[in-house]
N, C-alpha and C. Protein backbone atom coordinates (compact mmCIF):
# COMPACT_ATOMS: atom_id res chain seq x y z
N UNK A 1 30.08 95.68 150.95
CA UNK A 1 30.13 96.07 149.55
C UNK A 1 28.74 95.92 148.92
N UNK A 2 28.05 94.47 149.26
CA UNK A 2 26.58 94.55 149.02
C UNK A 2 25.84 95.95 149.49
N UNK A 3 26.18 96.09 150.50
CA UNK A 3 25.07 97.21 150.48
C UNK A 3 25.58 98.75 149.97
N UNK A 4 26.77 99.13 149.83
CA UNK A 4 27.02 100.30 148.72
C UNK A 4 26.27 100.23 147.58
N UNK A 5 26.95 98.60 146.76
CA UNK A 5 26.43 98.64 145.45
C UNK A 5 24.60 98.93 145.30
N UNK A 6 24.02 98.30 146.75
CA UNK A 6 22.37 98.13 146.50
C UNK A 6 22.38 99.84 146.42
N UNK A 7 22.75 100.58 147.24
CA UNK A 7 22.02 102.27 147.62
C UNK A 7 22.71 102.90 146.71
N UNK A 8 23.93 102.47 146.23
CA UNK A 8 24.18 103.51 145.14
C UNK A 8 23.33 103.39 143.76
N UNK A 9 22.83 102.43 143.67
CA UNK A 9 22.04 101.49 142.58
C UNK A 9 20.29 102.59 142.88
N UNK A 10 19.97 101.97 144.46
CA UNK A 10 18.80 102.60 143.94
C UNK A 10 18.75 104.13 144.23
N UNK A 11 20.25 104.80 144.49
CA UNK A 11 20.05 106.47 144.54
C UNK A 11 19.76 106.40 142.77
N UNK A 12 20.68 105.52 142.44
CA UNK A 12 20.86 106.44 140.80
C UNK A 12 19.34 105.84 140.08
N UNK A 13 18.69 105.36 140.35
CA UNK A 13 17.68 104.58 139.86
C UNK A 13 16.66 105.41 140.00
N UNK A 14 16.66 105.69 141.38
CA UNK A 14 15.72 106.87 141.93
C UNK A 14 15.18 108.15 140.95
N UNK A 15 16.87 108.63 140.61
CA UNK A 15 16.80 109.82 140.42
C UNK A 15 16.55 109.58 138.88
N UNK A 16 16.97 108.72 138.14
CA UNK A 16 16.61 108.07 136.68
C UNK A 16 14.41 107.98 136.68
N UNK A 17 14.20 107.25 137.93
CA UNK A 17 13.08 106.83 137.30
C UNK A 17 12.00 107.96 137.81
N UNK A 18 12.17 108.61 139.01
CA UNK A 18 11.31 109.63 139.23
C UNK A 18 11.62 110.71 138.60
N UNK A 19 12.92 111.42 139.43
CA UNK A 19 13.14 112.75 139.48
C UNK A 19 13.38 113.31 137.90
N UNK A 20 13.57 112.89 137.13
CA UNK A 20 14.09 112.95 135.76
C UNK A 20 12.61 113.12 135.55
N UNK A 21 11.57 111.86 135.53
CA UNK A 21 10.30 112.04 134.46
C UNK A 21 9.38 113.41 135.29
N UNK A 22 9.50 113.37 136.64
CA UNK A 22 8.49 114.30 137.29
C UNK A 22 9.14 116.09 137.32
N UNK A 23 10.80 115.98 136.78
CA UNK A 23 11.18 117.12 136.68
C UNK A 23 10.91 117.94 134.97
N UNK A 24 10.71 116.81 133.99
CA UNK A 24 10.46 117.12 132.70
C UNK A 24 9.13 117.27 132.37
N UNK A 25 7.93 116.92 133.25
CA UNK A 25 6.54 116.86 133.87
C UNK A 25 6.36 118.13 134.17
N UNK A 26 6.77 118.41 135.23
CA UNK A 26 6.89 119.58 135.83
C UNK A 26 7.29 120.97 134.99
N UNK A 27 8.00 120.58 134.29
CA UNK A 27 8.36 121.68 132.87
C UNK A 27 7.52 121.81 131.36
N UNK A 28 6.33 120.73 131.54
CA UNK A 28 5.76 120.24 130.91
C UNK A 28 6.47 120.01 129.26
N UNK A 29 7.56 118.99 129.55
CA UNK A 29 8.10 118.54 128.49
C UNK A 29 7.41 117.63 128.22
N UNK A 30 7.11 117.36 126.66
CA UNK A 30 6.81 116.06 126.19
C UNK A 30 7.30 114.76 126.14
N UNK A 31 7.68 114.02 127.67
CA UNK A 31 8.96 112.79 127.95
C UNK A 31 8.16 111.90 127.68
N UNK A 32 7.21 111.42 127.39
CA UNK A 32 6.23 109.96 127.27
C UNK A 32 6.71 109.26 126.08
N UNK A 33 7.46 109.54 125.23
CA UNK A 33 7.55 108.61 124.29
C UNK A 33 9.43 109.13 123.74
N UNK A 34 10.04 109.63 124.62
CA UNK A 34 11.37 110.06 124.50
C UNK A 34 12.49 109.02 125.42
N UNK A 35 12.99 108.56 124.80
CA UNK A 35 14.06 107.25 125.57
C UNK A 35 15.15 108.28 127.24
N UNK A 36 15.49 107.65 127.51
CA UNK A 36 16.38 107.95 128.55
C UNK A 36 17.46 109.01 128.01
N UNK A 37 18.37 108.88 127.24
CA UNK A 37 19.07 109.79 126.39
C UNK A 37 18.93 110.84 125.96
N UNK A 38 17.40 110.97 125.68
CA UNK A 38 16.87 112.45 125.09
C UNK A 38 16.54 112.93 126.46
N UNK A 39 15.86 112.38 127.36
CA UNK A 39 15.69 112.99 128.78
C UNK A 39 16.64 113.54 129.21
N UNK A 40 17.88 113.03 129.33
CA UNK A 40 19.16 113.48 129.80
C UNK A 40 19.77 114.56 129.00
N UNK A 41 19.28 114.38 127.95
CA UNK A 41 20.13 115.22 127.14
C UNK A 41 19.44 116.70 126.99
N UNK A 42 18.22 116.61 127.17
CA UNK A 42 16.90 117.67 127.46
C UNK A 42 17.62 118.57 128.53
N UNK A 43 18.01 117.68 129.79
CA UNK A 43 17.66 118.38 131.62
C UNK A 43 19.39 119.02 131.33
N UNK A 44 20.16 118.19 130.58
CA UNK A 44 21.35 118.73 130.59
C UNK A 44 21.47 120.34 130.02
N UNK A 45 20.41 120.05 128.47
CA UNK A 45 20.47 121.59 128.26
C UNK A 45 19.52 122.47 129.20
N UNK A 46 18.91 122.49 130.28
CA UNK A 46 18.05 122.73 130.90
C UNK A 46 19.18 123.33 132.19
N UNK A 47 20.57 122.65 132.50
CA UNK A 47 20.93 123.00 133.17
C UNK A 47 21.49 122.02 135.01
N UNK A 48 20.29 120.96 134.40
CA UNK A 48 19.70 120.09 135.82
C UNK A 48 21.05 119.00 135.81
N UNK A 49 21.74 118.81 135.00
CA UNK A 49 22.76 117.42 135.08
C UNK A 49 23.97 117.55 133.60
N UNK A 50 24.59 117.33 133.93
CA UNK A 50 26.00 116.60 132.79
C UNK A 50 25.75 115.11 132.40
N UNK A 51 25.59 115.44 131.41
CA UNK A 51 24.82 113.78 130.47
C UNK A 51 26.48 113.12 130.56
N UNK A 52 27.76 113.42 130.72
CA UNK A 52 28.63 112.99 130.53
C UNK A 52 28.79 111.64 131.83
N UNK A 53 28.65 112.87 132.95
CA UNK A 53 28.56 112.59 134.44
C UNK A 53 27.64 111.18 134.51
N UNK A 54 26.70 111.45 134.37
CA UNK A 54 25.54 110.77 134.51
C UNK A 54 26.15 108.76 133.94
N UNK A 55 26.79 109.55 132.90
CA UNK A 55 27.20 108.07 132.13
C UNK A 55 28.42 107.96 132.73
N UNK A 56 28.91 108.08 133.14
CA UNK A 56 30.32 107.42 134.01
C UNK A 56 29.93 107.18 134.93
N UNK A 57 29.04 107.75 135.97
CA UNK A 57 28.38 106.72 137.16
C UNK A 57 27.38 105.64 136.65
N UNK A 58 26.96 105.62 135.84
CA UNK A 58 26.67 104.61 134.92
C UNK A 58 27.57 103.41 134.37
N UNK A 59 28.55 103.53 134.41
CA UNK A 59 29.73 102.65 134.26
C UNK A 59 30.83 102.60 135.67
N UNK A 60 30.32 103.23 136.60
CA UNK A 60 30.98 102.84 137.86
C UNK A 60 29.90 101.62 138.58
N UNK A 61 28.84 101.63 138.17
CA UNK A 61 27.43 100.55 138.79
C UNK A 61 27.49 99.96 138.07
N UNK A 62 28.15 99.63 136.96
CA UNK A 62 28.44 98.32 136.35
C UNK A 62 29.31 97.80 136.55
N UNK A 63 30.73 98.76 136.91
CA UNK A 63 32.08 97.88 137.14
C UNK A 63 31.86 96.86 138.61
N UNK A 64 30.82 97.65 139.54
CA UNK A 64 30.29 97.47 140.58
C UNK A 64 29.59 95.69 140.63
N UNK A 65 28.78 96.15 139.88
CA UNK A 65 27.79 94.85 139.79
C UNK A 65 28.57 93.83 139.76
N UNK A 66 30.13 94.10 138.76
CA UNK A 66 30.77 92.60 138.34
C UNK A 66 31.58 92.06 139.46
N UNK A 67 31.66 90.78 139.86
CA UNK A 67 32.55 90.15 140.35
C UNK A 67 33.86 89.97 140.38
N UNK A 68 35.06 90.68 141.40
CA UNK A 68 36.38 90.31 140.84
C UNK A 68 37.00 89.60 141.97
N UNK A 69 36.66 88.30 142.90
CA UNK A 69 37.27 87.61 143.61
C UNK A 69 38.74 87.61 143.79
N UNK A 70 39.19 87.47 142.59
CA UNK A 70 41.06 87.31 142.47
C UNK A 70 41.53 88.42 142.12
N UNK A 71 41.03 89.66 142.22
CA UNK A 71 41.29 90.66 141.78
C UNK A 71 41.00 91.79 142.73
N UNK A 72 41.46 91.78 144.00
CA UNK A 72 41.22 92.60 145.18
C UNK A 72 41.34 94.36 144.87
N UNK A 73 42.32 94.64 144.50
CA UNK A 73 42.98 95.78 143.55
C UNK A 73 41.51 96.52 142.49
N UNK A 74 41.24 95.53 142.22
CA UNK A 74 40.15 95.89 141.01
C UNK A 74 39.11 96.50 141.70
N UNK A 75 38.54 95.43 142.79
CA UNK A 75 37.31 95.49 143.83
C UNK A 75 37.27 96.94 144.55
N UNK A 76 38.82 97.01 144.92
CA UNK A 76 38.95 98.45 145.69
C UNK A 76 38.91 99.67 145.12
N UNK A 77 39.27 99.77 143.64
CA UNK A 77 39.27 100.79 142.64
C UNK A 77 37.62 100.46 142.27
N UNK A 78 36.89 99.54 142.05
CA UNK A 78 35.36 100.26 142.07
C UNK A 78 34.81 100.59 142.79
N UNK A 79 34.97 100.04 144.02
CA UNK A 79 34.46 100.69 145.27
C UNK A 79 34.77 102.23 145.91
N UNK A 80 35.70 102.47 145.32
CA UNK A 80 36.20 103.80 145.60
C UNK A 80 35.88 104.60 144.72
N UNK A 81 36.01 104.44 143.44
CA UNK A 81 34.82 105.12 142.77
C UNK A 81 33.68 105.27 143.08
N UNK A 82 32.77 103.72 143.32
CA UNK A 82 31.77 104.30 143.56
C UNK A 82 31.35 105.26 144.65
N UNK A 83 31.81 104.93 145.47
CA UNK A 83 31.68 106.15 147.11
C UNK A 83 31.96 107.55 146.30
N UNK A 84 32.74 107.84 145.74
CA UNK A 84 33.03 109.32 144.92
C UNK A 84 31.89 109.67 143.96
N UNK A 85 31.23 108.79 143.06
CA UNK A 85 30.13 108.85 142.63
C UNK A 85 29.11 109.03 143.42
N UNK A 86 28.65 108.52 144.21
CA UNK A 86 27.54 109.12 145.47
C UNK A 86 27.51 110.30 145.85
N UNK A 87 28.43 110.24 145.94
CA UNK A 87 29.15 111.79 146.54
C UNK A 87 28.55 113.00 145.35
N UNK A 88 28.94 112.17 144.53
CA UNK A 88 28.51 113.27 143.56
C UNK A 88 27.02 113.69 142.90
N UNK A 89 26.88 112.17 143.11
CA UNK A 89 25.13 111.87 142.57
C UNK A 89 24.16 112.45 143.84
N UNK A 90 24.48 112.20 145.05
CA UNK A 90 23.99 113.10 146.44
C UNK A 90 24.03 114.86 145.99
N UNK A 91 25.12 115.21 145.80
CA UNK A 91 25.27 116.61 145.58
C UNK A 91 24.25 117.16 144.15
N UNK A 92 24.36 116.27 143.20
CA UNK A 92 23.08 116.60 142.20
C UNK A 92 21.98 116.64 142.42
N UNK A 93 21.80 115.87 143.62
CA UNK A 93 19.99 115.67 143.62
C UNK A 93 19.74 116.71 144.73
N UNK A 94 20.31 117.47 145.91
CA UNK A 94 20.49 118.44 146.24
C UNK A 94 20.24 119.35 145.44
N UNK A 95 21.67 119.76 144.93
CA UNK A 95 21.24 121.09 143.86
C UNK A 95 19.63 120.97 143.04
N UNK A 96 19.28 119.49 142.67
CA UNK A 96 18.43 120.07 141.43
C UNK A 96 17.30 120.12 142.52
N UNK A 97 17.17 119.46 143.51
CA UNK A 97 15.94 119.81 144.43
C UNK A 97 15.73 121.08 144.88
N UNK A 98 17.22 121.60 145.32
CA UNK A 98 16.94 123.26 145.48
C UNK A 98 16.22 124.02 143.95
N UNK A 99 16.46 123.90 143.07
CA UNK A 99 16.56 124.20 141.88
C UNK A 99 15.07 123.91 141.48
N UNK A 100 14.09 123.00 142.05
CA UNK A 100 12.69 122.89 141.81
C UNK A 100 11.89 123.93 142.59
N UNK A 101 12.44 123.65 144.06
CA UNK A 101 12.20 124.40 145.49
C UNK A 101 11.62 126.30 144.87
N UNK A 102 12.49 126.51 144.18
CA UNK A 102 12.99 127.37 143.87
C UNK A 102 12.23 128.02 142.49
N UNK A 103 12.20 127.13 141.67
CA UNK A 103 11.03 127.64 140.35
C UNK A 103 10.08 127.66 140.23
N UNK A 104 8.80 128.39 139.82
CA UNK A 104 7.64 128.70 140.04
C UNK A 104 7.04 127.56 139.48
C-alpha cells in the first residue's frame, strides 16, 4: 500500500509540478504569479484536464495518506479508488502528451 500511495503521489505531483507549468510555458501563458487553481482552471478551458477530476484524485491521495488500522473496509475502498485514479491520471498524461507531440 506504501508504495501505491508513494507513485500515485508522485504521478500526480509530477504532472502538478512540471507538466502543468511547462505546458502553460509552452503556450506562453502568464503562470508565474497564478496559484494552482487558475492553472487548472486555464488548461481545463484549454481542453488539457477536468478541474473537477483533478480534485477528486486530489481527495483520493488524501483519503490515502490517512491511516485506518481498525477500519479494513475503509483501507480497501481507498485503495481501490486510488488504483482507478491512476488509471485515470496515466490516461491524462498520455492524451495531453500526445496533445503537445502534436501542436506546433
Amino acid at each position: 500500500m506504501d508504495q501505491l500511495l508513494f507513485r500515485f503521489i508522485k504521478l500526480q505531483d509530477t504532472v502538478g509540478e512540471r507538466l502543468i507549468p511547462a505546458t502553460l510555458a509552452s503556450l506562453r501563458e502568464p503562470l508565474e504569479d497564478w496559484p494552482m487553481r487558475d492553472r487548472l482552471n486555464r488548461l481545463e478551458k484549454l481542453g488539457y484536464l477536468d478541474v473537477d477530476n483533478w480534485l477528486a484524485w486530489r481527495e483520493v491521495r488524501n483519503r490515502l495518506a490517512h491511516e485506518y488500522p481498525d477500519q479494513p473496509e475503509v483501507r480497501f475502498a481507498a485503495l481501490m479508488a486510488a488504483i482507478d485514479a491512476a488509471k485515470a491520471l496515466a490516461a491524462l498524461y498520455r492524451n495531453w502528451r500526445a496533445r503537445l507531440e502534436t501542436s506546433p
